[in-house]
N, C-alpha and C. Protein backbone atom coordinates (compact mmCIF):
# COMPACT_ATOMS: atom_id res chain seq x y z
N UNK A 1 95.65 81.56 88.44
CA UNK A 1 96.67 82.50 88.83
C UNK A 1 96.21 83.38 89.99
N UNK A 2 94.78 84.03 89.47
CA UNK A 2 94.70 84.55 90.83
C UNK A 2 94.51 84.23 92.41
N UNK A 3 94.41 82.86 92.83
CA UNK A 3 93.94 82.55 93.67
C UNK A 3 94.91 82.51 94.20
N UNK A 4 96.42 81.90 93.10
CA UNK A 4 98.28 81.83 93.81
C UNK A 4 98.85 82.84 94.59
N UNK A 5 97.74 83.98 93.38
CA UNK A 5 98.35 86.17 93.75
C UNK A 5 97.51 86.11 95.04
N UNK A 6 96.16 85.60 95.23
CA UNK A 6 95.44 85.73 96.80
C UNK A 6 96.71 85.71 98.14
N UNK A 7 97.09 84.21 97.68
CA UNK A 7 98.07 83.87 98.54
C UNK A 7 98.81 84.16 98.82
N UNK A 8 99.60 84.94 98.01
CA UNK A 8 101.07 85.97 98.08
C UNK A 8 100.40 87.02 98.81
N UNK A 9 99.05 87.30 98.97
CA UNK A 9 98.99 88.75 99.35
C UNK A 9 98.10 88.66 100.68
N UNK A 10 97.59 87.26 101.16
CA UNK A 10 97.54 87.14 102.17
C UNK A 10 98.85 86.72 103.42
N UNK A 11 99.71 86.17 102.58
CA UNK A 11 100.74 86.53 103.48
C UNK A 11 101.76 87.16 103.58
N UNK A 12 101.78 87.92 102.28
CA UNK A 12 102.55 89.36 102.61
C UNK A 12 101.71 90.62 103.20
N UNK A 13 100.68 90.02 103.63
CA UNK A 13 100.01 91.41 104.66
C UNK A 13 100.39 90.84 105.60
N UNK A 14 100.04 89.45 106.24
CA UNK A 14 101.14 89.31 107.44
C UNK A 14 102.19 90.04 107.63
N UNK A 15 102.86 89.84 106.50
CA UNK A 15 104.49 89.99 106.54
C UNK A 15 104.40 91.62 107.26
N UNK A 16 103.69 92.68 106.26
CA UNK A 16 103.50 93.68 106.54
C UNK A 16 102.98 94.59 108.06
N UNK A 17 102.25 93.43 108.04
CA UNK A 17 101.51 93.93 109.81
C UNK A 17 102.46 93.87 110.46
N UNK A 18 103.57 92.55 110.72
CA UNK A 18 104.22 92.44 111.43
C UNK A 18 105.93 93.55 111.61
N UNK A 19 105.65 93.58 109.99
CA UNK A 19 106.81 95.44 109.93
C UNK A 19 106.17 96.55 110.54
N UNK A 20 105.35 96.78 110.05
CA UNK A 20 104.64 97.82 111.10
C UNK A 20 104.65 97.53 112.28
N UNK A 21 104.68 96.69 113.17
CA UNK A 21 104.15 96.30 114.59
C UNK A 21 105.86 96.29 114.64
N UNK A 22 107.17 95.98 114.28
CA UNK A 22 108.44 96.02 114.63
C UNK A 22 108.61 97.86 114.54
N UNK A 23 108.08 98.14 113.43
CA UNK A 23 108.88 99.94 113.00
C UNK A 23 107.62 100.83 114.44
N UNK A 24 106.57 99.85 114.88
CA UNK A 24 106.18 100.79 116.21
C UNK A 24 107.29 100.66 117.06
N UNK A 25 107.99 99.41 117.51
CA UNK A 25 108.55 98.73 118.19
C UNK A 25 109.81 99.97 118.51
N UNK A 26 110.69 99.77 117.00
CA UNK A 26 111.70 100.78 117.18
C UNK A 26 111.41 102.31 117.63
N UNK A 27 110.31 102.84 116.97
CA UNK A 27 109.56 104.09 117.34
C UNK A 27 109.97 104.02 118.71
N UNK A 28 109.17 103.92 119.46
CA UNK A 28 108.86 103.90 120.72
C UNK A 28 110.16 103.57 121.62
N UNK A 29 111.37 103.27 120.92
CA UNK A 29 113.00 102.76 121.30
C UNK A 29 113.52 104.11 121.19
N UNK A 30 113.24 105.13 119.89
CA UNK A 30 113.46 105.93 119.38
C UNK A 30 113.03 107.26 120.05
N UNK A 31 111.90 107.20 120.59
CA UNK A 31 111.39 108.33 121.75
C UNK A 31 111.61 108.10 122.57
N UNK A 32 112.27 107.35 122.98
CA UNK A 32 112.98 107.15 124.76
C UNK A 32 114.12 107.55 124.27
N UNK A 33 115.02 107.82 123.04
CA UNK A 33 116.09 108.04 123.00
C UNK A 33 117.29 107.54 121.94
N UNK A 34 116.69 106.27 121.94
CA UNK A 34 117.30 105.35 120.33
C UNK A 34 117.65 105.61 119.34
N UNK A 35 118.11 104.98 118.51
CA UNK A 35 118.33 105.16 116.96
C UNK A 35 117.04 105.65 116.10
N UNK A 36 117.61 106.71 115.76
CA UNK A 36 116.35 107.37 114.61
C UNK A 36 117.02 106.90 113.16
N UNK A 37 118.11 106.46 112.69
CA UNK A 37 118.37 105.48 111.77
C UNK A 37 117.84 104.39 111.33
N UNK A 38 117.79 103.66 112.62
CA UNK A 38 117.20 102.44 112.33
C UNK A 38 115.58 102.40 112.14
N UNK A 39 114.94 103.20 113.38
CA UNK A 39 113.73 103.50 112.89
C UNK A 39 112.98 103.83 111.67
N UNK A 40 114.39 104.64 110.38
CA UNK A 40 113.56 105.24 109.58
C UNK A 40 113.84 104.41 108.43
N UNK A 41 115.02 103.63 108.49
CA UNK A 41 115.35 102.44 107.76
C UNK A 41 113.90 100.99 107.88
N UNK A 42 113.88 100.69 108.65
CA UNK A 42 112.68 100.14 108.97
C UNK A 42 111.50 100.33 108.65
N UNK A 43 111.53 101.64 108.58
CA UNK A 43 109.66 102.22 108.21
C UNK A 43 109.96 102.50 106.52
N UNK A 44 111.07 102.94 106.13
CA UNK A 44 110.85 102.82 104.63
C UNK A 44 110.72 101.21 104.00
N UNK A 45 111.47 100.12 104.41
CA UNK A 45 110.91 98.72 103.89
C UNK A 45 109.79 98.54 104.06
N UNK A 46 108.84 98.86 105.25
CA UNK A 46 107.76 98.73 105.68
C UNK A 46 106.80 98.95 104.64
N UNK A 47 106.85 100.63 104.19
CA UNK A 47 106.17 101.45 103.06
C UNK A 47 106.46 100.44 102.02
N UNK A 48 107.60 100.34 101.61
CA UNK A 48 107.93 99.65 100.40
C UNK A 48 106.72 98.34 100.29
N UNK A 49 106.94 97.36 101.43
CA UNK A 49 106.06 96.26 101.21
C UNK A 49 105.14 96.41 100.93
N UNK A 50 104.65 97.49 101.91
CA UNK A 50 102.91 98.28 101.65
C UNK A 50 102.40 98.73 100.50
N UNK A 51 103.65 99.13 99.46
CA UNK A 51 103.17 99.48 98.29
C UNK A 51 102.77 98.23 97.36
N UNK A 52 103.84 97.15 97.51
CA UNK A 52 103.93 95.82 96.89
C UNK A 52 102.61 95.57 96.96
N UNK A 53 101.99 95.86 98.40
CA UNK A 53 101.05 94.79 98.87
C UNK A 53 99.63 95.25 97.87
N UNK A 54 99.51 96.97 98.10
CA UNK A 54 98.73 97.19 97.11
C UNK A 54 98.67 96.96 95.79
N UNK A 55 99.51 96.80 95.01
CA UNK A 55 99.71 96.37 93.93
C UNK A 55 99.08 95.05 93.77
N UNK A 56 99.32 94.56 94.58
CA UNK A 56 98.81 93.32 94.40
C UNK A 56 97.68 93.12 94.31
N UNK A 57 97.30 94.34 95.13
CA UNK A 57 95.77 93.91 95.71
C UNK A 57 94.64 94.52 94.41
N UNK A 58 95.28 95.50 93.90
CA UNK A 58 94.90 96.00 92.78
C UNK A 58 94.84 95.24 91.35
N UNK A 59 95.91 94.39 91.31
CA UNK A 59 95.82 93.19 90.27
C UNK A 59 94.63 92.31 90.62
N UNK A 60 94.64 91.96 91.69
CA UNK A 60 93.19 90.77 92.46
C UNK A 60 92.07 91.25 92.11
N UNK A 61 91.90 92.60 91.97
CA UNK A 61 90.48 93.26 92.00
C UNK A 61 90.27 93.70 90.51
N UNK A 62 91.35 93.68 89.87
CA UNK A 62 91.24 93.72 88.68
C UNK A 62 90.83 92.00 87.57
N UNK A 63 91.61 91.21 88.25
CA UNK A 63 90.92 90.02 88.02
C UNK A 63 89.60 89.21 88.73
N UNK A 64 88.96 90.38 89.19
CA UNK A 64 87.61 89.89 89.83
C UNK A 64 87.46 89.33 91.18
N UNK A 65 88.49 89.68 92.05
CA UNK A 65 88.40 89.38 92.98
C UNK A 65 87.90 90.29 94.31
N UNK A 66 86.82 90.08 94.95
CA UNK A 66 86.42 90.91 95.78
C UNK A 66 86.73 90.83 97.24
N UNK A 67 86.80 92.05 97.82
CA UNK A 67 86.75 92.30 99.56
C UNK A 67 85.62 93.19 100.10
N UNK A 68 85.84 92.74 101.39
CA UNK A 68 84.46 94.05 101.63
C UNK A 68 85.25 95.82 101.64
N UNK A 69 84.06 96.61 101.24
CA UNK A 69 84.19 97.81 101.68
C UNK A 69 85.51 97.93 102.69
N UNK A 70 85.25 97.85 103.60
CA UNK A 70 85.81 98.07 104.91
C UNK A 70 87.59 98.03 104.65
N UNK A 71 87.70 96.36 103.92
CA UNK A 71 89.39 96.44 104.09
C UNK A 71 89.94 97.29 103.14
N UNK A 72 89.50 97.29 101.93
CA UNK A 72 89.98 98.65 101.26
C UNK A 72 90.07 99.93 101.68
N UNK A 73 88.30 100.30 102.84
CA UNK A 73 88.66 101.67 103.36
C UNK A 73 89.83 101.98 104.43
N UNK A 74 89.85 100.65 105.11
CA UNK A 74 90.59 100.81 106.12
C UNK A 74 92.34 100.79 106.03
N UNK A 75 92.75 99.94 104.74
CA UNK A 75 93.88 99.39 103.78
C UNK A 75 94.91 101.24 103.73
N UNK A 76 93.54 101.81 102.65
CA UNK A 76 93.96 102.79 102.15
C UNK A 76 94.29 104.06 103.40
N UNK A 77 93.69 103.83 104.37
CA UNK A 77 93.55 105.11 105.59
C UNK A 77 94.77 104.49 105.97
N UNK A 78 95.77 103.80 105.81
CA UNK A 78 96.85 103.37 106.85
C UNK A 78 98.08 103.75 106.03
N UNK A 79 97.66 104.35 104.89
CA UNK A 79 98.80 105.43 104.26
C UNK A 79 98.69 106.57 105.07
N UNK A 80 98.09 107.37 105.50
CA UNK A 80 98.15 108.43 106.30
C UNK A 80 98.79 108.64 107.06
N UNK A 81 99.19 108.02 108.52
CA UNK A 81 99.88 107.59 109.35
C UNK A 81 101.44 107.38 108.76
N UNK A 82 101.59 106.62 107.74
CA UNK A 82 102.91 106.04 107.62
C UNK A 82 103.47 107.27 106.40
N UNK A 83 102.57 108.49 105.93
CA UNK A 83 102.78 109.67 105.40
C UNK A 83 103.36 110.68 106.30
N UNK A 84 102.83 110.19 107.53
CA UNK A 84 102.80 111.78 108.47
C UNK A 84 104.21 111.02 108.81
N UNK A 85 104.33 109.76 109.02
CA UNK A 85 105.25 109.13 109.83
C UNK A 85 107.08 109.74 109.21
N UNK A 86 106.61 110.18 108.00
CA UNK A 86 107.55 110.14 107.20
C UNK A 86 108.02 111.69 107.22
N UNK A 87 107.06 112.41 106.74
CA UNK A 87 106.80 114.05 107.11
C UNK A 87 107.50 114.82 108.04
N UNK A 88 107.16 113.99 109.16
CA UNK A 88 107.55 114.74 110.44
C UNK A 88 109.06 114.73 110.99
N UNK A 89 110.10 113.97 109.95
CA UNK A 89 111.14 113.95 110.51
C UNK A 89 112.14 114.99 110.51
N UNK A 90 111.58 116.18 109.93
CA UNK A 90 112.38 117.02 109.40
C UNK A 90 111.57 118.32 110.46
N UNK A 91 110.33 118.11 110.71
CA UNK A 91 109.77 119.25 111.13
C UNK A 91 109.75 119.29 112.76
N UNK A 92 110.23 118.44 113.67
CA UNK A 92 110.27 119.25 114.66
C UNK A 92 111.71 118.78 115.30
N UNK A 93 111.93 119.30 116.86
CA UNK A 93 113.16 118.78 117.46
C UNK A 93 113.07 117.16 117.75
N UNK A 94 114.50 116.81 118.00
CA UNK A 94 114.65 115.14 118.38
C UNK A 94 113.16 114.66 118.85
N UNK A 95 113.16 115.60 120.26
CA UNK A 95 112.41 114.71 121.10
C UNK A 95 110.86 114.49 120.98
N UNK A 96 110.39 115.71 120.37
CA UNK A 96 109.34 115.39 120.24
C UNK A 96 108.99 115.09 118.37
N UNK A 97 109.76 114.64 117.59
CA UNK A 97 109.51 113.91 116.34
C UNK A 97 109.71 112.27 116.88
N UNK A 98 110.48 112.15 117.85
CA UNK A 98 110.31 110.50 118.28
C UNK A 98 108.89 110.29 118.44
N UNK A 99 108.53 111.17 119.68
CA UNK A 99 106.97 110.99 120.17
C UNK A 99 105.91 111.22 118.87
N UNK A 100 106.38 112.13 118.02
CA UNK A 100 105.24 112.03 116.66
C UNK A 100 105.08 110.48 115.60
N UNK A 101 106.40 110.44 115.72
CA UNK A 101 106.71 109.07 114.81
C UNK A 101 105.99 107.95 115.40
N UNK A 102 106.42 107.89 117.02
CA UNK A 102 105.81 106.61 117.57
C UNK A 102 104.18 106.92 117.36
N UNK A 103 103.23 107.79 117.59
CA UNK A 103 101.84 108.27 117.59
C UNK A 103 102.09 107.16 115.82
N UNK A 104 102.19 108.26 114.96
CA UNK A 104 101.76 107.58 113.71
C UNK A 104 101.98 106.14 113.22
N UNK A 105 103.35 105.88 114.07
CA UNK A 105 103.81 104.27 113.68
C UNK A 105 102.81 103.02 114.21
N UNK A 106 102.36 103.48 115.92
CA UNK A 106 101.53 103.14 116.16
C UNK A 106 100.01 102.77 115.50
N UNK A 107 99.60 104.04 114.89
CA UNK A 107 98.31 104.16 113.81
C UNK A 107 98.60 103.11 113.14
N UNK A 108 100.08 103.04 112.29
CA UNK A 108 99.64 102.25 110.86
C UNK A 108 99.75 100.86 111.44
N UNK A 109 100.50 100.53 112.30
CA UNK A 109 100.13 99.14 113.14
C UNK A 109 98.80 98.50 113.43
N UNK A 110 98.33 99.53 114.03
CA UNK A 110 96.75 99.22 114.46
C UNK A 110 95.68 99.09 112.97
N UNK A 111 95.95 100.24 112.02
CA UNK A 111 94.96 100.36 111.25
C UNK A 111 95.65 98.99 110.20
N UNK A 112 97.00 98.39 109.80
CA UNK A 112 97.10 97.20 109.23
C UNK A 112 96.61 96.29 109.83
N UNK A 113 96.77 95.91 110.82
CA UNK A 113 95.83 94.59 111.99
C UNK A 113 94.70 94.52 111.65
N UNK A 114 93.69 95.95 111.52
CA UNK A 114 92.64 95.80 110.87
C UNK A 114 92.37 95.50 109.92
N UNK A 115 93.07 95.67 108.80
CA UNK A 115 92.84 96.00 107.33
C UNK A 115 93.01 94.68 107.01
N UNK A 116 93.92 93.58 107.93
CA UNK A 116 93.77 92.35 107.86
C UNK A 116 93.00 91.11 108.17
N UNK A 117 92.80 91.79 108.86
CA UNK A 117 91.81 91.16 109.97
C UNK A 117 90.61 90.81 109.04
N UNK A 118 90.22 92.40 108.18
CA UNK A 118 88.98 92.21 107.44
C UNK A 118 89.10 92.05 106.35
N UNK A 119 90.27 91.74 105.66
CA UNK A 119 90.73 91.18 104.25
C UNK A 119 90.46 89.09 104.64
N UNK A 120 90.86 88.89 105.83
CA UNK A 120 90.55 87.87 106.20
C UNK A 120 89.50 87.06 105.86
N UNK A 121 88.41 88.06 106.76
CA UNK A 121 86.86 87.48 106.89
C UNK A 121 86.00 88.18 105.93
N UNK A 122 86.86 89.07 104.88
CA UNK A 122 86.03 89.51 103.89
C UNK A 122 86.00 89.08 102.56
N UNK A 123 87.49 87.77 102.58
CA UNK A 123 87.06 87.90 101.00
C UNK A 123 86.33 87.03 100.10
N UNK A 124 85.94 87.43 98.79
CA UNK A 124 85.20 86.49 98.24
C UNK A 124 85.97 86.80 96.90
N UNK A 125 85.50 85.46 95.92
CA UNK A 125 85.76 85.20 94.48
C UNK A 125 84.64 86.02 93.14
């Protein structure tokens, strides 16, 4: 079973990187001027998957499955970003909560790429 759950959760971090790398996408649509709807519609499925994904990842490690250090530290730091991402929509004007959103949306893009990257080449049985 666990090796099936590996699989679900190696490619629902795909799945995930690639929401993040779209909800930068809209961000950055969104600070030029865009839909802040769609942006925030987007970044909550995003979270959502992200939570899935941990879950999962937490079942794996509970059935003995290991990663290095790194993708967990790096996994877990990419809530931050997609916290602030969330935070900030209420706290400043239009224009510059676009430019905050895109900063953080950006982060959790970059820091998932990583977190995959080294879930990749890190894991073991």
């Amino acid at each position: 079973m666990s090796s099936g759950l590996a699989g679900v959760h190696e490619m629902l971090g795909g799945i995930v990187v690639a929401a993040l790398i779209v909800v930068a996408v809209l961000a950055a649509i969104q600070a030029a001027g865009g839909n802040e709807r769609l942006t925030r519609i987007a970044s909550f499925a995003a979270a959502g998957l992200l939570v899935l994904q941990y879950v999962i990842g937490f079942v794996l490690m509970g059935s003995g499955l290991r990663n290095s250090n790194a993708h967990y530290l790096i996994a877990l730091l990419a809530l931050v970003p997609i916290a602030l991402q969330h935070s900030v929509a209420k706290r400043y004007a239009a224009k510059t909560r676009g430019v905050a959103i895109l900063i953080a949306a950006m982060a959790a893009a970059f820091l998932s790429v990583i977190a995959y990257a080294t879930g990749m080449s890190g894991a073991s049985g």
